[in-house]
C-alpha atoms as a PDB file:
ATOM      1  CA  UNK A   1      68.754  10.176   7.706  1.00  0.00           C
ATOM      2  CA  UNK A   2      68.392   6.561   6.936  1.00  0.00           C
ATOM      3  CA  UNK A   3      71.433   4.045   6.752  1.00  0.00           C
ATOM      4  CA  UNK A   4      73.430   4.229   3.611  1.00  0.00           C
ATOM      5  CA  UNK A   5      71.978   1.393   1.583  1.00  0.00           C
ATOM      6  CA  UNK A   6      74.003  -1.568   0.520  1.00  0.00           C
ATOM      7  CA  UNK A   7      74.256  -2.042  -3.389  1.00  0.00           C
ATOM      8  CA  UNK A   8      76.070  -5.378  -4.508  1.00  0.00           C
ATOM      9  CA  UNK A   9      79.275  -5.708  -5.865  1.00  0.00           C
ATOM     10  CA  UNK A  10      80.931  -2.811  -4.446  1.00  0.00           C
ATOM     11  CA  UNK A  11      82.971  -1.786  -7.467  1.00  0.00           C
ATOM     12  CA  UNK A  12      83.564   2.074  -8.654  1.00  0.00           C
ATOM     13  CA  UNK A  13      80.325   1.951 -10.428  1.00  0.00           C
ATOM     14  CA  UNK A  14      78.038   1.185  -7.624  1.00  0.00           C
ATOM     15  CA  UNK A  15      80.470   3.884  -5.104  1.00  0.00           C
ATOM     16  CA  UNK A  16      79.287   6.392  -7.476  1.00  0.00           C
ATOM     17  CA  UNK A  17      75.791   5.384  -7.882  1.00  0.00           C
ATOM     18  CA  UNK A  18      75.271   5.636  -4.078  1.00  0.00           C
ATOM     19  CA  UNK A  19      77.252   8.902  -4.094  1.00  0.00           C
ATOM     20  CA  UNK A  20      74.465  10.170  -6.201  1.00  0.00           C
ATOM     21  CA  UNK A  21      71.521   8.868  -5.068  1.00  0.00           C
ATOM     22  CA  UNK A  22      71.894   8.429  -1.404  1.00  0.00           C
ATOM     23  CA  UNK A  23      75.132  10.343  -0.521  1.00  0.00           C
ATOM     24  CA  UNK A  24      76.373   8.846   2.828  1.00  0.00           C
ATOM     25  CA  UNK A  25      77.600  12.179   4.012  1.00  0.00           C
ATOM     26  CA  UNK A  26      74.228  14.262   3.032  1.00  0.00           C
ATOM     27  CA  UNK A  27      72.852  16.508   5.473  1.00  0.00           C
ATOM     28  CA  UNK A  28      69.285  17.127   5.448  1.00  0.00           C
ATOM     29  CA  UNK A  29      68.607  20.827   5.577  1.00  0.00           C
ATOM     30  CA  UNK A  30      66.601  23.461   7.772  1.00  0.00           C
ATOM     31  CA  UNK A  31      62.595  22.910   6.884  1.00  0.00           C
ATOM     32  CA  UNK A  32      62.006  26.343   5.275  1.00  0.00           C
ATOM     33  CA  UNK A  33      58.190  27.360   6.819  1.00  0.00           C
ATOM     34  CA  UNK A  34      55.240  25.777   5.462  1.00  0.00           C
ATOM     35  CA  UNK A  35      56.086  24.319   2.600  1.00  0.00           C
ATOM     36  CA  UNK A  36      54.400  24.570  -1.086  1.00  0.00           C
ATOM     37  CA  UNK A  37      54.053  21.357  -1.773  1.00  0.00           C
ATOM     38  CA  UNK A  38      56.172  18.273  -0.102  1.00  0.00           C
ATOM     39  CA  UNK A  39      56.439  15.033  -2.396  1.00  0.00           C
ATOM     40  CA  UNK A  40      57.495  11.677  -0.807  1.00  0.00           C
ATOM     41  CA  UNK A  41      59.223   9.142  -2.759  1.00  0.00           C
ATOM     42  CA  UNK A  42      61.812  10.598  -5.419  1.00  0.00           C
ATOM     43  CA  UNK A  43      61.113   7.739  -8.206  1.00  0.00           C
ATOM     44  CA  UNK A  44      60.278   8.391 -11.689  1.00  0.00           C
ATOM     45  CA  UNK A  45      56.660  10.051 -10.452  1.00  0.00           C
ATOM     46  CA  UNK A  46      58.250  11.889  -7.213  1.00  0.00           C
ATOM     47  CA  UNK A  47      61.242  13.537  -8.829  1.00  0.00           C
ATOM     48  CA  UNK A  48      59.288  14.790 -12.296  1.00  0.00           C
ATOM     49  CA  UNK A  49      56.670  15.960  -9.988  1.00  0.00           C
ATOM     50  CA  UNK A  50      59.341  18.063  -7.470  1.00  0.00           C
ATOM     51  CA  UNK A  51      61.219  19.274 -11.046  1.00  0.00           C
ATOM     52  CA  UNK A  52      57.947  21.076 -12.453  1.00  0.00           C
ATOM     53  CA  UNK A  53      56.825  22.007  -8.866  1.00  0.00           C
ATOM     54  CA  UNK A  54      60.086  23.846  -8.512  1.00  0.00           C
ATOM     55  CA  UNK A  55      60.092  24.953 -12.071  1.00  0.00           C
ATOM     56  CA  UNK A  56      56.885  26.757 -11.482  1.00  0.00           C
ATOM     57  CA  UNK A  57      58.665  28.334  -8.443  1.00  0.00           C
ATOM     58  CA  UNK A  58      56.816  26.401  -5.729  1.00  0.00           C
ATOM     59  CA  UNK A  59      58.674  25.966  -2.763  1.00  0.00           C
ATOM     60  CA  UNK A  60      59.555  22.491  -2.849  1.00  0.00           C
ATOM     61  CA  UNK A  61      60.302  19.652  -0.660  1.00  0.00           C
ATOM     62  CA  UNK A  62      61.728  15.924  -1.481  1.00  0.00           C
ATOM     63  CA  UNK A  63      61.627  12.602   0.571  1.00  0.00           C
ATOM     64  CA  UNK A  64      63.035   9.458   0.081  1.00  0.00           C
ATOM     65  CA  UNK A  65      64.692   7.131   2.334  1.00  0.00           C
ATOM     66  CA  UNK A  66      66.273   4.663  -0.036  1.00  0.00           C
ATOM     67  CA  UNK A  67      67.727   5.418  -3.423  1.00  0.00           C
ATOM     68  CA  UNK A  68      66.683   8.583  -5.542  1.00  0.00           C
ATOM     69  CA  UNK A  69      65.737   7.611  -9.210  1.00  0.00           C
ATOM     70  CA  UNK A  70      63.447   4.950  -8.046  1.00  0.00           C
ATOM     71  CA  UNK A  71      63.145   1.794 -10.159  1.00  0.00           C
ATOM     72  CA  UNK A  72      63.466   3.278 -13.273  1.00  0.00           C
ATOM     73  CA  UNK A  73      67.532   3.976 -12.588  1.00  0.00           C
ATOM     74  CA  UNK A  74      68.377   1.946 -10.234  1.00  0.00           C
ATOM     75  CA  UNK A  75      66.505  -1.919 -10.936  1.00  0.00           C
ATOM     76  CA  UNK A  76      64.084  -1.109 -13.844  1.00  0.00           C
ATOM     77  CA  UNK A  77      64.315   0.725 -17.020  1.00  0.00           C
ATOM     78  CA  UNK A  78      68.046   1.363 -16.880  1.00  0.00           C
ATOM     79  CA  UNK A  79      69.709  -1.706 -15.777  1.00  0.00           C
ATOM     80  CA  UNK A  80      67.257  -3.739 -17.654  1.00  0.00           C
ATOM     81  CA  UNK A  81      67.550  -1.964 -21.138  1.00  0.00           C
ATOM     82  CA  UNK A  82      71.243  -1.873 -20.828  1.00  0.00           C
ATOM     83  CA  UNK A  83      71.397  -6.115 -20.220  1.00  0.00           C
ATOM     84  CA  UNK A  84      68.708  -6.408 -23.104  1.00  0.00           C
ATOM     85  CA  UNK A  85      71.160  -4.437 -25.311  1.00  0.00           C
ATOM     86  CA  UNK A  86      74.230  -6.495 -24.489  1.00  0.00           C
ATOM     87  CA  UNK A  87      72.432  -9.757 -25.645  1.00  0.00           C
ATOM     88  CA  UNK A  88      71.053  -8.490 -28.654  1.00  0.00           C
ATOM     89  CA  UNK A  89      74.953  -7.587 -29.791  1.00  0.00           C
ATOM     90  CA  UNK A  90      75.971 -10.878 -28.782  1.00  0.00           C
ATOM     91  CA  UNK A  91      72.745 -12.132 -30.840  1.00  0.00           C
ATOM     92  CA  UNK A  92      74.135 -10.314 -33.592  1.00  0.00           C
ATOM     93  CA  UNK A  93      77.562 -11.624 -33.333  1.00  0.00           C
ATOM     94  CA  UNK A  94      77.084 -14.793 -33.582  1.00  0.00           C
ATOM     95  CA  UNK A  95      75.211 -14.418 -37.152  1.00  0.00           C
ATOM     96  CA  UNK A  96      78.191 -11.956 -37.616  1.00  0.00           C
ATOM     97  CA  UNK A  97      79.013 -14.606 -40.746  1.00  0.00           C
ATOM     98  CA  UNK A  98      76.240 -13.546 -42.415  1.00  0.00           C
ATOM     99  CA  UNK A  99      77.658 -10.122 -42.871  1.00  0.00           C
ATOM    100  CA  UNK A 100      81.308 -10.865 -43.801  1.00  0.00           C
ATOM    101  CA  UNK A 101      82.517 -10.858 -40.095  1.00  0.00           C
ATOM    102  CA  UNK A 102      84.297 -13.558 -38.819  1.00  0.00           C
ATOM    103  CA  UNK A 103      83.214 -13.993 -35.804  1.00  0.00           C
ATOM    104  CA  UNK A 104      82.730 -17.394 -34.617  1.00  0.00           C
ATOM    105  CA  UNK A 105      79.096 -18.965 -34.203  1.00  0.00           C
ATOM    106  CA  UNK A 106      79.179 -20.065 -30.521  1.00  0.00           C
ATOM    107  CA  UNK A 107      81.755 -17.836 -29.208  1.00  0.00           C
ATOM    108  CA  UNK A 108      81.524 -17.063 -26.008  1.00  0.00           C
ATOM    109  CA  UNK A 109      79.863 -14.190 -24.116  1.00  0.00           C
ATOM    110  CA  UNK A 110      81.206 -12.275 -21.133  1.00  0.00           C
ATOM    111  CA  UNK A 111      78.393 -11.978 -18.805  1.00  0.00           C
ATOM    112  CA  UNK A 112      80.262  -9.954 -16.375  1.00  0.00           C
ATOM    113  CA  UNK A 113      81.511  -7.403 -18.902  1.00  0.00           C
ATOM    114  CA  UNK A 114      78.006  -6.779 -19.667  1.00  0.00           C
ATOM    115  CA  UNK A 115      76.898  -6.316 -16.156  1.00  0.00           C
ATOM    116  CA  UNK A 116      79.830  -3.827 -15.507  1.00  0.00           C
ATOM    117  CA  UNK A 117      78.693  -2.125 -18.171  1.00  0.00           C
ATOM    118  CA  UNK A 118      75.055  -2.014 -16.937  1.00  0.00           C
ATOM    119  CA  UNK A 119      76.437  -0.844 -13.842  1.00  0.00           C
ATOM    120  CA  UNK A 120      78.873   1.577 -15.982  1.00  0.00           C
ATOM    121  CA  UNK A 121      75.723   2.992 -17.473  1.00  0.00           C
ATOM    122  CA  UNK A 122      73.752   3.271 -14.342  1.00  0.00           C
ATOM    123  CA  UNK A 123      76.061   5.189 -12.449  1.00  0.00           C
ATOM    124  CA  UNK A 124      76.524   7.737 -15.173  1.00  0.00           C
ATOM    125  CA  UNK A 125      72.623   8.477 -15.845  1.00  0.00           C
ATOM    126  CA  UNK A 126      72.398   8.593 -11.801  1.00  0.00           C
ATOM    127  CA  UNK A 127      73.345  11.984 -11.786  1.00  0.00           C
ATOM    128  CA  UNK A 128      70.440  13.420 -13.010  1.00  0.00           C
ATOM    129  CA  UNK A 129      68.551  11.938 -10.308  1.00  0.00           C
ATOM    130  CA  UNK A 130      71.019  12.953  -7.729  1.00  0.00           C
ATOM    131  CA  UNK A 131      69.881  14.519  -4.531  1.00  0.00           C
ATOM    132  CA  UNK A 132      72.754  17.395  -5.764  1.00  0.00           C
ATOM    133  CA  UNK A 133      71.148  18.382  -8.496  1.00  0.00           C
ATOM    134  CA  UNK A 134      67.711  18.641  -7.445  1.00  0.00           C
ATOM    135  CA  UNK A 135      69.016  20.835  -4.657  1.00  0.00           C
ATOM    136  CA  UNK A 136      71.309  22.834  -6.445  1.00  0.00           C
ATOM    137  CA  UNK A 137      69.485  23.067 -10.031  1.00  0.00           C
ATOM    138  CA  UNK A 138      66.508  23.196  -9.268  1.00  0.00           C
ATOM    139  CA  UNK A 139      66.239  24.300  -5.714  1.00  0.00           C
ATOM    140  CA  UNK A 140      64.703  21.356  -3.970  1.00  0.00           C
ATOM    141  CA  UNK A 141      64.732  20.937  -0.904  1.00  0.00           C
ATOM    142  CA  UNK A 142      66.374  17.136  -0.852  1.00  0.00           C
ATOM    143  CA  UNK A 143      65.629  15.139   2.588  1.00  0.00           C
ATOM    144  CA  UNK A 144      66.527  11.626   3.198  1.00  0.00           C
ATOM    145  CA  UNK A 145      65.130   9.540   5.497  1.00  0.00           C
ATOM    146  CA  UNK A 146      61.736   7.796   7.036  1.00  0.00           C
ATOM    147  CA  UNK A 147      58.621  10.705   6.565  1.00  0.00           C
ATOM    148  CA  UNK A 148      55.708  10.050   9.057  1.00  0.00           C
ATOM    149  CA  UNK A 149      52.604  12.068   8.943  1.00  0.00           C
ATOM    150  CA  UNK A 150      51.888  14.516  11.907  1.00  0.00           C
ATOM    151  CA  UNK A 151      48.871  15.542  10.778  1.00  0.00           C
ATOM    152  CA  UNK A 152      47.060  16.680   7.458  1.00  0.00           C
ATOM    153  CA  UNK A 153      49.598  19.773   7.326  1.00  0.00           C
ATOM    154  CA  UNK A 154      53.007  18.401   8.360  1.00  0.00           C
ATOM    155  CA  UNK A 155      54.990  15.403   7.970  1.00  0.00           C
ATOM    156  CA  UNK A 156      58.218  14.551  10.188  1.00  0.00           C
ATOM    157  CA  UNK A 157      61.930  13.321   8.572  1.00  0.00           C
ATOM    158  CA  UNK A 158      64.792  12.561  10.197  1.00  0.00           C
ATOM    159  CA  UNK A 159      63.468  14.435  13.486  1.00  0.00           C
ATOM    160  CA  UNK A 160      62.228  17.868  11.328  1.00  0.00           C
ATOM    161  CA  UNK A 161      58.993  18.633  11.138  1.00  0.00           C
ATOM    162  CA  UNK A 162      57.920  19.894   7.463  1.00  0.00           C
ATOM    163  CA  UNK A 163      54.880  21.727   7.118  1.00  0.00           C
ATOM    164  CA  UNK A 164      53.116  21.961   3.735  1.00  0.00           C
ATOM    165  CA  UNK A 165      49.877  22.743   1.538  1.00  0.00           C
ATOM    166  CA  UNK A 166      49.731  20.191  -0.377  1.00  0.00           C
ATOM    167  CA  UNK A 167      51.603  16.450  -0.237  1.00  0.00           C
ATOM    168  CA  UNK A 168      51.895  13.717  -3.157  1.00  0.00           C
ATOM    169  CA  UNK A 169      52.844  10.445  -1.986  1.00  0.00           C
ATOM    170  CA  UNK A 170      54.871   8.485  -4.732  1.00  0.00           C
ATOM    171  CA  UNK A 171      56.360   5.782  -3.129  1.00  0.00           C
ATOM    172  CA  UNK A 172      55.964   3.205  -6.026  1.00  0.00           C
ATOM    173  CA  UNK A 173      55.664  -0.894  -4.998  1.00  0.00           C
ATOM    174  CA  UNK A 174      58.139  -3.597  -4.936  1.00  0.00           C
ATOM    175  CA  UNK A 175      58.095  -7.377  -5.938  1.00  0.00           C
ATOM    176  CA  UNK A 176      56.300 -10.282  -3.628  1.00  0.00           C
ATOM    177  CA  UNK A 177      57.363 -13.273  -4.214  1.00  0.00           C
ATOM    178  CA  UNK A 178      54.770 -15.876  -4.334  1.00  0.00           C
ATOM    179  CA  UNK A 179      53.271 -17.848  -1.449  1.00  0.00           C
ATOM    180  CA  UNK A 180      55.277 -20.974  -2.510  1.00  0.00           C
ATOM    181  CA  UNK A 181      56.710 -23.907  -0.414  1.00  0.00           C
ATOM    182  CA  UNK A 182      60.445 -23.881   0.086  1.00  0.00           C
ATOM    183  CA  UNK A 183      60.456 -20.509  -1.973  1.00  0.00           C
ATOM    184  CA  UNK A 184      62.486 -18.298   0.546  1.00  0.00           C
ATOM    185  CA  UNK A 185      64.271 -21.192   1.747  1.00  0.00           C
ATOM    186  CA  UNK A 186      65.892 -21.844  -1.462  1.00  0.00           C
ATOM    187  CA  UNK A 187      66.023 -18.145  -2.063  1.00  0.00           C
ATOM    188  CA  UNK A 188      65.446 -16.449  -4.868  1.00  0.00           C
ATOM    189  CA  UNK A 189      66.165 -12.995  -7.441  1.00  0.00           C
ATOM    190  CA  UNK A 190      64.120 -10.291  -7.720  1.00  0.00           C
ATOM    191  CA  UNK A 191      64.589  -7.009  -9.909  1.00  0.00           C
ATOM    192  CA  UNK A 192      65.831  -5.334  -6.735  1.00  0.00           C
ATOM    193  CA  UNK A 193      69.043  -7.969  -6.768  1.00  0.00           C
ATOM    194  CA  UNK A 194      68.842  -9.168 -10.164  1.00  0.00           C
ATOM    195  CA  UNK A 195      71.539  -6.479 -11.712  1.00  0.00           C
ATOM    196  CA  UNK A 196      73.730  -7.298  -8.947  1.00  0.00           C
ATOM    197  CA  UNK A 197      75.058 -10.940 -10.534  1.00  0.00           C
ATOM    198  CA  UNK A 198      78.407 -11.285 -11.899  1.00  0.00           C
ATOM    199  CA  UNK A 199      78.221 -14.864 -13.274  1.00  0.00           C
ATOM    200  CA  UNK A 200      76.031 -16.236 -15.625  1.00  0.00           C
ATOM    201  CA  UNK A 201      73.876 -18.566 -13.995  1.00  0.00           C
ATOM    202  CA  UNK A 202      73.544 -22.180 -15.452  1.00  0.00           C
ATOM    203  CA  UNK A 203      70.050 -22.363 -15.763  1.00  0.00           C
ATOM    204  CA  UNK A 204      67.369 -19.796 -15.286  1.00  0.00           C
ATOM    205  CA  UNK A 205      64.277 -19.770 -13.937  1.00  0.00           C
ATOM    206  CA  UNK A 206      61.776 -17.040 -14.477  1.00  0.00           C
ATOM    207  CA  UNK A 207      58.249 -16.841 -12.592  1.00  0.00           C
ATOM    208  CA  UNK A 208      55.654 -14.804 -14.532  1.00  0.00           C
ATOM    209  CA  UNK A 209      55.424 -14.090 -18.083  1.00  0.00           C
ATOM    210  CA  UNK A 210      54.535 -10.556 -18.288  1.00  0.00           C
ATOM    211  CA  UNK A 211      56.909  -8.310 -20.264  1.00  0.00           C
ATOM    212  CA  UNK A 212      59.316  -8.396 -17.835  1.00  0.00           C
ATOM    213  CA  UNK A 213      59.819 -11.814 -17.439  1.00  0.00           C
ATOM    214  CA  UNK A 214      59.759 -12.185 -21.192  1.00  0.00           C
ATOM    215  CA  UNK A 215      62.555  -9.820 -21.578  1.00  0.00           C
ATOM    216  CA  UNK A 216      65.045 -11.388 -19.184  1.00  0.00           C
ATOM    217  CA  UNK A 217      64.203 -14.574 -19.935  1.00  0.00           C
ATOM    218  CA  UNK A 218      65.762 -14.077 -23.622  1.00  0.00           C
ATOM    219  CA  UNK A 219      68.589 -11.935 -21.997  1.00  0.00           C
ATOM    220  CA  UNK A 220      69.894 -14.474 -19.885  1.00  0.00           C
ATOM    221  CA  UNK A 221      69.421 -17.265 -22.749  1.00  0.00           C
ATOM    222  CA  UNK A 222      70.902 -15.594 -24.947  1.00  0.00           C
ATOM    223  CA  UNK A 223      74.010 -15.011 -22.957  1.00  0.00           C
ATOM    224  CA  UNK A 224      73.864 -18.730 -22.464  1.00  0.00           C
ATOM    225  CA  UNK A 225      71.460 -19.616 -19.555  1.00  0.00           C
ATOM    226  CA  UNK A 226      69.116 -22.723 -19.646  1.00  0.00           C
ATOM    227  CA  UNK A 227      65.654 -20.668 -19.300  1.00  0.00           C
ATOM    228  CA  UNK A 228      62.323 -21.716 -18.484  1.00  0.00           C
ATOM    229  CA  UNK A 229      59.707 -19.097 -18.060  1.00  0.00           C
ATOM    230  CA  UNK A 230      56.774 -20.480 -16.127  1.00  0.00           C
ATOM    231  CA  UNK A 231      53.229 -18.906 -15.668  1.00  0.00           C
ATOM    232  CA  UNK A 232      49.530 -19.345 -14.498  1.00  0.00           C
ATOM    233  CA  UNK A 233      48.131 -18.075 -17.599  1.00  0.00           C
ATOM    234  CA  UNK A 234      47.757 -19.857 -20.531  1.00  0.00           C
ATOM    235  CA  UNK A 235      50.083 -17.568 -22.418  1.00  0.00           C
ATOM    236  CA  UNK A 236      52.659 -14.886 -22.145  1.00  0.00           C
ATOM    237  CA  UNK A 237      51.721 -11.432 -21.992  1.00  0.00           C
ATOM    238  CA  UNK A 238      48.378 -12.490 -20.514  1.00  0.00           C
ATOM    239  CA  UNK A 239      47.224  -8.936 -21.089  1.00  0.00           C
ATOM    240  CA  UNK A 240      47.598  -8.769 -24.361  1.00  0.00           C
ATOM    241  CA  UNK A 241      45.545 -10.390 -27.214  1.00  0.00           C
ATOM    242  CA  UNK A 242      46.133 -13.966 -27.758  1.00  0.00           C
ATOM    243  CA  UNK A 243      47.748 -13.440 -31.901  1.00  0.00           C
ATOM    244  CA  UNK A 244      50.536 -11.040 -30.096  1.00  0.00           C
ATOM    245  CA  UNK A 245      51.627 -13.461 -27.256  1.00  0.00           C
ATOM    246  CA  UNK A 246      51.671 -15.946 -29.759  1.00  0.00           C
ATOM    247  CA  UNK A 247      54.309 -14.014 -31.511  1.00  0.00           C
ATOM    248  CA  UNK A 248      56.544 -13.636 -29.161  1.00  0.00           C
ATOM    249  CA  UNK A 249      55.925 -16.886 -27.433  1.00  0.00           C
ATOM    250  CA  UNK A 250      57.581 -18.443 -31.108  1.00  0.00           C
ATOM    251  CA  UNK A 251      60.140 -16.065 -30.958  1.00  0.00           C
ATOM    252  CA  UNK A 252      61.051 -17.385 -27.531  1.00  0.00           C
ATOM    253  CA  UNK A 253      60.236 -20.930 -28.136  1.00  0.00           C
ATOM    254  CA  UNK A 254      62.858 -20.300 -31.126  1.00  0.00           C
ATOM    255  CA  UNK A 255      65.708 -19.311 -29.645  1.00  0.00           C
ATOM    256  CA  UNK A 256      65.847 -22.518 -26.923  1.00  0.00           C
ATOM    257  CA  UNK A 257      63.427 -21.136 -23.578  1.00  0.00           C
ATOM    258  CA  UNK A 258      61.122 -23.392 -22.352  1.00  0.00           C
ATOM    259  CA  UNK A 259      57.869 -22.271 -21.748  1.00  0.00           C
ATOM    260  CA  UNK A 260      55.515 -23.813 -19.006  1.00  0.00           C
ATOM    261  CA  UNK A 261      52.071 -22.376 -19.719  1.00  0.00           C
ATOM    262  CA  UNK A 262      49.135 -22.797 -17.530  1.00  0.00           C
ATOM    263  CA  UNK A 263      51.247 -23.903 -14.569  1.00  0.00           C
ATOM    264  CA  UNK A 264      51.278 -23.029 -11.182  1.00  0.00           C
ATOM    265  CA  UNK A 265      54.400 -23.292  -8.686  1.00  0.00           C
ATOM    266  CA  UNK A 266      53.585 -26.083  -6.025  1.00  0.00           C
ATOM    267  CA  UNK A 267      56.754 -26.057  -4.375  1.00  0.00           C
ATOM    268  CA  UNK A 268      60.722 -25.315  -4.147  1.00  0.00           C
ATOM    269  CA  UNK A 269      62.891 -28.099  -3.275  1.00  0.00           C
ATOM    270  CA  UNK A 270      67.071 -27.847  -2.995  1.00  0.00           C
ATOM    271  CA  UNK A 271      69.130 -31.412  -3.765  1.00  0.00           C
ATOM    272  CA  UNK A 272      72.207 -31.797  -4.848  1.00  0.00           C
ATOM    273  CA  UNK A 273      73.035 -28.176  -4.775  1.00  0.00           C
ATOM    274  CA  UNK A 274      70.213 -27.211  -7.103  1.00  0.00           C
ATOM    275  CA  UNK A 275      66.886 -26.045  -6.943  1.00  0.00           C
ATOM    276  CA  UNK A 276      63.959 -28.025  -7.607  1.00  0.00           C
ATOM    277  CA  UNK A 277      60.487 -26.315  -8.921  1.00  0.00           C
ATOM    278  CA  UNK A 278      57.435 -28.782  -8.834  1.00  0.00           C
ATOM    279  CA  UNK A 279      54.977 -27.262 -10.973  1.00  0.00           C
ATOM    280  CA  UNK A 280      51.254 -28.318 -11.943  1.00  0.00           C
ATOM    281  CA  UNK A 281      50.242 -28.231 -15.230  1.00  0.00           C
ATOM    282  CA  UNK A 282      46.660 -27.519 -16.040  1.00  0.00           C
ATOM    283  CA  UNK A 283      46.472 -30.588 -18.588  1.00  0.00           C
ATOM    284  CA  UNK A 284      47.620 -32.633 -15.381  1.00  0.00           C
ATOM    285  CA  UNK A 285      51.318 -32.844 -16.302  1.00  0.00           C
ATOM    286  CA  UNK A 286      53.556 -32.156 -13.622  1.00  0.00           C
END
């Protein structure tokens, strides 16, 4: 079994989470013969795929060496949706006037309230993904740690040796950062430590405007952040037709982000304490 991961802050929420997801005192069991069908990675694809395996009463086994739920639950979907939800309200409450309420205009938000509540959230959904309920419920074999192929009938975890018919491979991807100059020096959030802040950061820098981007980008101004969102393309939501980005790009244009289209990240510099981003413009503006 792999190291129990680290997940920043270490509050109740997060000691649960991990208790879930990656119990530090789990103990992989005995393989049981060949296998029906062995899936590694127990994200969103790996653990739906395990639950109807099982439910079909295929003998089932599960591999994952990090956290259980994937993305989805523990930097994606979840955390995400719950951060987009607390800066709508606070959206809301500041046109609260509007309504009768008396709340005032530019009151201010608690940033880390909302992220312990994100974390709140997370923790609670995470048992559904835990390790003890796909062994229990559903009668998965849960095993966490490394896998390594033997051959194209076995596959090795945590020194066991699993053998199997078939195997499904859903181990998902992860965010690269660009190759940019002074990039990891200055460092840098992804969504794998995003959810972990606990102070509203001053200003806000987003690379990429895809929906992702887009969607934090009016989180964090919205709770307050100076955002820019910069991108290559020539618009946000580059995949979608040019009439749709241009709705949303108003809508974030309107509520204070600055948008650098058609730029690309030259280089990173720190002074003074804060980070620098050189970026060139395809009009020539820098």
């Amino acid at each position: 079994m792999t190291a129990t991961p680290e997940i920043l802050p270490k509050d109740e929420h997060n000691a649960k989470l991990i208790a879930n997801v990656h119990p530090p005192d789990w103990t992989n069991p005995e393989p049981a013969g060949r296998y029906n069908l062995v899936v590694i990675g127990a994200g969103s694809a790996g653990l739906i795929t395990a639950a109807v395996a099982a439910g079909l009463r295929a003998r089932v086994a599960l591999i994952e060496r990090h956290l259980m739920g994937g993305d989805c639950l523990n930097v994606g979907c979840v955390p995400s949706k719950g951060l987009i939800r607390a800066s709508r309200t606070v959206t809301e409450a500041r046109r609260s006037a509007e309504f009768g309420l008396g709340v005032p205009p530019h009151a201010e938000a608690d940033f880390g309230a909302a992220m312990t509540r994100v974390r709140r959230i997370r923790a609670r959904i995470s048992a559904v993904d835990s390790a003890a309920r796909f062994r229990d419920e559903l009668g998965v074999d849960v095993f966490l740690g490394d896998a390594r192929f033997l051959g194209p009938d076995a596959v090795e975890v945590g020194g066991r040796t699993l053998r199997f018919r078939k195997a499904v491979v859903a181990t998902g991807a992860r965010a690269v950062a660009p190759p940019v100059a002074g990039l990891a020096e200055a460092g840098y959030l992804t969504n794998e430590t995003l959810f972990e802040l606990t102070e509203r950061p001053r200003r806000f820098a987003v690379i990429g405007g895809g929906p992702i981007g887009c969607e934090m980008a009016q989180a964090f101004r919205r709770f307050g952040s100076d955002v820019f969102l910069l991108d290559r393309a020539p618009q946000v939501l580059p995949r979608e037709d040019a009439d749709a980005a241009e709705i949303v790009q108003s809508r974030l244009r309107a509520e204070g982000i600055q948008l650098e289209l058609g730029c690309r990240l030259e280089r990173v510099e720190v002074r003074d304490g804060d980070k620098i981003l050189r970026v060139l413009c395809a009009d020539g503006g820098a």
